[in-house]
Protein backbone atom coordinates (compact mmCIF):
# COMPACT_ATOMS: atom_id res chain seq x y z
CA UNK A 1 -2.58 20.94 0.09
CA UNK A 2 -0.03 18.33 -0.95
CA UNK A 3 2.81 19.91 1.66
CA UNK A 4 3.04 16.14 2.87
CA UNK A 5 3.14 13.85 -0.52
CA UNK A 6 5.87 11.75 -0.49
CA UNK A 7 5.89 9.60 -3.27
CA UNK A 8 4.32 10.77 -6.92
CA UNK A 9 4.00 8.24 -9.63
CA UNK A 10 3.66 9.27 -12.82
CA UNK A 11 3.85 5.63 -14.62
CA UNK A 12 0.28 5.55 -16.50
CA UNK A 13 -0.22 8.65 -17.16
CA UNK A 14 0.76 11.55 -20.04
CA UNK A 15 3.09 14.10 -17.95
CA UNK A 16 5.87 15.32 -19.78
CA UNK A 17 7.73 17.87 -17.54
CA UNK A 18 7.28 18.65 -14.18
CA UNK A 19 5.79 21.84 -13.15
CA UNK A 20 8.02 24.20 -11.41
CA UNK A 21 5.87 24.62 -8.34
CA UNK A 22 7.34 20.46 -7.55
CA UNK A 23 9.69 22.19 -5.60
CA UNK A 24 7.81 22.94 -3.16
CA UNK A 25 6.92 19.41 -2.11
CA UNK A 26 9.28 19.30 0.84
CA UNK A 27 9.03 16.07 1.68
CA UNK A 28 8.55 14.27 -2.15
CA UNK A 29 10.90 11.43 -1.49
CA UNK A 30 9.59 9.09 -4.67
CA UNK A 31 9.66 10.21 -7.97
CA UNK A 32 8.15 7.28 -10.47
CA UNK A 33 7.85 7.70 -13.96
CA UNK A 34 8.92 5.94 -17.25
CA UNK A 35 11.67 6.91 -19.60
């Protein structure tokens, strides 16, 4: 479904971890979020 996502930004929105499934976004090249 998302196999080809390559940039996921997370600025605006309330994620605060990552699911363990991001690993299998082979080709996620851009992570964006705020610290």
């Amino acid at each position: 479904m998302l196999q080809n996502l390559e940039t996921l930004d997370l600025k605006a929105t309330s994620v605060s971890e990552l699911p363990k499934g991001i690993s299998k976004l082979r080709k996620l090249r851009h992570l964006i979020g705020s610290g």
